[in-house]
C-alpha atoms as a PDB file:
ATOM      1  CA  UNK A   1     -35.886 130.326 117.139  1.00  0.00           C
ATOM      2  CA  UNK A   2     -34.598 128.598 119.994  1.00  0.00           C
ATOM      3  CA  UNK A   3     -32.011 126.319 119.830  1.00  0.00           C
ATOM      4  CA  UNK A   4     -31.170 122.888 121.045  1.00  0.00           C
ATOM      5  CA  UNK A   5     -29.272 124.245 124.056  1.00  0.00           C
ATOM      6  CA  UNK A   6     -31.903 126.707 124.510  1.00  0.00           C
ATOM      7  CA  UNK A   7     -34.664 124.739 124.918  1.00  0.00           C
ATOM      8  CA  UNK A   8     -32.303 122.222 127.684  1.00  0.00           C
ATOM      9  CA  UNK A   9     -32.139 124.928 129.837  1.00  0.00           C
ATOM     10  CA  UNK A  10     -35.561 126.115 129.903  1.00  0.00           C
ATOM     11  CA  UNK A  11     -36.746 122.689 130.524  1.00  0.00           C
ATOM     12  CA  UNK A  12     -34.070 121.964 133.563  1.00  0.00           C
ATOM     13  CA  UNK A  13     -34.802 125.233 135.149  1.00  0.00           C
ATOM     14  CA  UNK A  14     -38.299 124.244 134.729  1.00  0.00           C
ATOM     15  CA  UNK A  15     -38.198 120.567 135.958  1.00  0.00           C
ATOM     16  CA  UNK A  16     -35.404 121.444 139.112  1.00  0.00           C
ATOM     17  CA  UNK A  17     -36.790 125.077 139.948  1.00  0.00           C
ATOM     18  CA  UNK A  18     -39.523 123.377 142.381  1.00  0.00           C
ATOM     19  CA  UNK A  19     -36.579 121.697 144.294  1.00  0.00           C
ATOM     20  CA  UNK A  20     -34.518 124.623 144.718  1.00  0.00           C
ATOM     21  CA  UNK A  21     -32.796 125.159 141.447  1.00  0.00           C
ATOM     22  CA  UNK A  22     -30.606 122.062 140.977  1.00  0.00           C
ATOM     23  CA  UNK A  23     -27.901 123.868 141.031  1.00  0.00           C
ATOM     24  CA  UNK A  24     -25.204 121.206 141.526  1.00  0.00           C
ATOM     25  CA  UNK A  25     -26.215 119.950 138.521  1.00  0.00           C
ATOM     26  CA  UNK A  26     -25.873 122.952 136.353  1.00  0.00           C
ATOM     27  CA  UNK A  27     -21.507 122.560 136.236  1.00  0.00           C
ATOM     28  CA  UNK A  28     -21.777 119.210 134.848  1.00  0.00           C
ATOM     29  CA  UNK A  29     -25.108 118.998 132.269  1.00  0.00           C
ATOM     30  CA  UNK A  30     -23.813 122.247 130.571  1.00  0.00           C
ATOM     31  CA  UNK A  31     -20.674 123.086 131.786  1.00  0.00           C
ATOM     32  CA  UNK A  32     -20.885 126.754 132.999  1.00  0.00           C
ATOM     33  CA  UNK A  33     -21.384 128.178 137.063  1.00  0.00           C
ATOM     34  CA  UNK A  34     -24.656 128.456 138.174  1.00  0.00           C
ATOM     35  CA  UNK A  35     -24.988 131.826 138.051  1.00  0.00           C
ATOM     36  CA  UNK A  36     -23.793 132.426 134.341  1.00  0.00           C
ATOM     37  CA  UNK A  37     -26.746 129.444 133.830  1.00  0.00           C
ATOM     38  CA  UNK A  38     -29.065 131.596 135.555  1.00  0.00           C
ATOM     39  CA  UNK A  39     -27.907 135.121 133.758  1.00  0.00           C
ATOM     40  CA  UNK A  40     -28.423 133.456 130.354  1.00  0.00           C
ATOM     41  CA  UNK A  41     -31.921 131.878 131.268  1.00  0.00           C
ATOM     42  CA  UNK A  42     -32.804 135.467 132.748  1.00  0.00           C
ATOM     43  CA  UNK A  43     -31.613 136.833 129.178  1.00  0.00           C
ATOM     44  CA  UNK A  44     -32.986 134.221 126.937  1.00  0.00           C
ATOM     45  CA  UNK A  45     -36.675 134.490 128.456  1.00  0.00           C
ATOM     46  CA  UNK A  46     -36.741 138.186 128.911  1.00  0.00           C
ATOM     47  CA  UNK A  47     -36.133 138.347 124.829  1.00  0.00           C
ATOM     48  CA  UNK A  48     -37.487 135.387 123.431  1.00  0.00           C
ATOM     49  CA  UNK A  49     -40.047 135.428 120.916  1.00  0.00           C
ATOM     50  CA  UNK A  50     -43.505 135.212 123.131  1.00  0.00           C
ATOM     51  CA  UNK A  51     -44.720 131.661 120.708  1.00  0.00           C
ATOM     52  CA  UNK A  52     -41.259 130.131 121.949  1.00  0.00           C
ATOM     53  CA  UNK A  53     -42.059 130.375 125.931  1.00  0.00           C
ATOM     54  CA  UNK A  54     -45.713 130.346 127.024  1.00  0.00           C
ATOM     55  CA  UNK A  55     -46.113 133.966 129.232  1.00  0.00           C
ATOM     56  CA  UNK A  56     -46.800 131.938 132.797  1.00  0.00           C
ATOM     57  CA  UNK A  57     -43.749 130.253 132.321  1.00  0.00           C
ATOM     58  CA  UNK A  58     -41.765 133.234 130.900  1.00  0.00           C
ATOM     59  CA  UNK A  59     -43.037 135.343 133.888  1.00  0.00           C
ATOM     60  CA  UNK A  60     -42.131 132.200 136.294  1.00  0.00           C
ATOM     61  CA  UNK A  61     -38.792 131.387 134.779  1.00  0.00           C
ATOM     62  CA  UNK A  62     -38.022 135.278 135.222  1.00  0.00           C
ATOM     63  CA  UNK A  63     -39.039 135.623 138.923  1.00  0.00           C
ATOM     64  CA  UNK A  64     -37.058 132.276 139.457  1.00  0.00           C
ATOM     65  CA  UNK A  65     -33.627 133.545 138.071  1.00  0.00           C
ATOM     66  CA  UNK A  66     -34.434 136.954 139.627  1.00  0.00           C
ATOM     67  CA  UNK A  67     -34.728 135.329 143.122  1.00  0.00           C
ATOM     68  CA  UNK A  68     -31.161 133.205 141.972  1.00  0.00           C
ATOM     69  CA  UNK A  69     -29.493 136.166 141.367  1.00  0.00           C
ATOM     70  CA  UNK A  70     -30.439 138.064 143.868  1.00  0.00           C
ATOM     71  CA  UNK A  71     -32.469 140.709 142.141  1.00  0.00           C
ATOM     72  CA  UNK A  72     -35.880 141.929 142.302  1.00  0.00           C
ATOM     73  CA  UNK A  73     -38.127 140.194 140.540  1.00  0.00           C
ATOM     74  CA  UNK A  74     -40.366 141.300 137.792  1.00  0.00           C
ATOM     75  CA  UNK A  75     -43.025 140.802 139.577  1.00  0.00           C
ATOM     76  CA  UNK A  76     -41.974 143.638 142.572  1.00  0.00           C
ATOM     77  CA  UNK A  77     -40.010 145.652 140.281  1.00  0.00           C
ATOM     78  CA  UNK A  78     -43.877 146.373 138.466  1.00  0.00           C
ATOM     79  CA  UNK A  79     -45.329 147.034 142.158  1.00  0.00           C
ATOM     80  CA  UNK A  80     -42.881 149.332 143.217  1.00  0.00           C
END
């Protein structure tokens, strides 16, 4: 089950990814860098039970914190 904290970062990655990310907002609503925000978002949707996270926003949250990151995203790591 997700918790509390969870469930705030899903939705603020959700609401800010369209504008870039909101990143200079990360530091101050939950107190850790952007990219350790981004790392544990990555983690937390890759292994979340699938009823928690609908699977568009799973695979959208994923490509998003990929692209953060700088990694490939699921998305061209399944083409390649």
């Amino acid at each position: 089950m997700m918790t509390r904290d969870n469930q705030a970062m899903v939705a603020f990655a959700t609401k800010w990814s369209r504008f870039g990310g909101g990143d200079e907002f990360i530091l101050p609503e939950f107190g850790i860098t952007p990219a350790v925000f981004y790392q544990r978002l990555l983690a937390m949707v890759t292994s979340t039970l699938i009823n928690e996270i609908d699977f568009p926003t799973r695979m959208y949250l994923m490509d998003f914190c990929s692209s953060k990151l700088g990694r490939p995203t699921a998305r061209a790591a399944a083409v390649s």
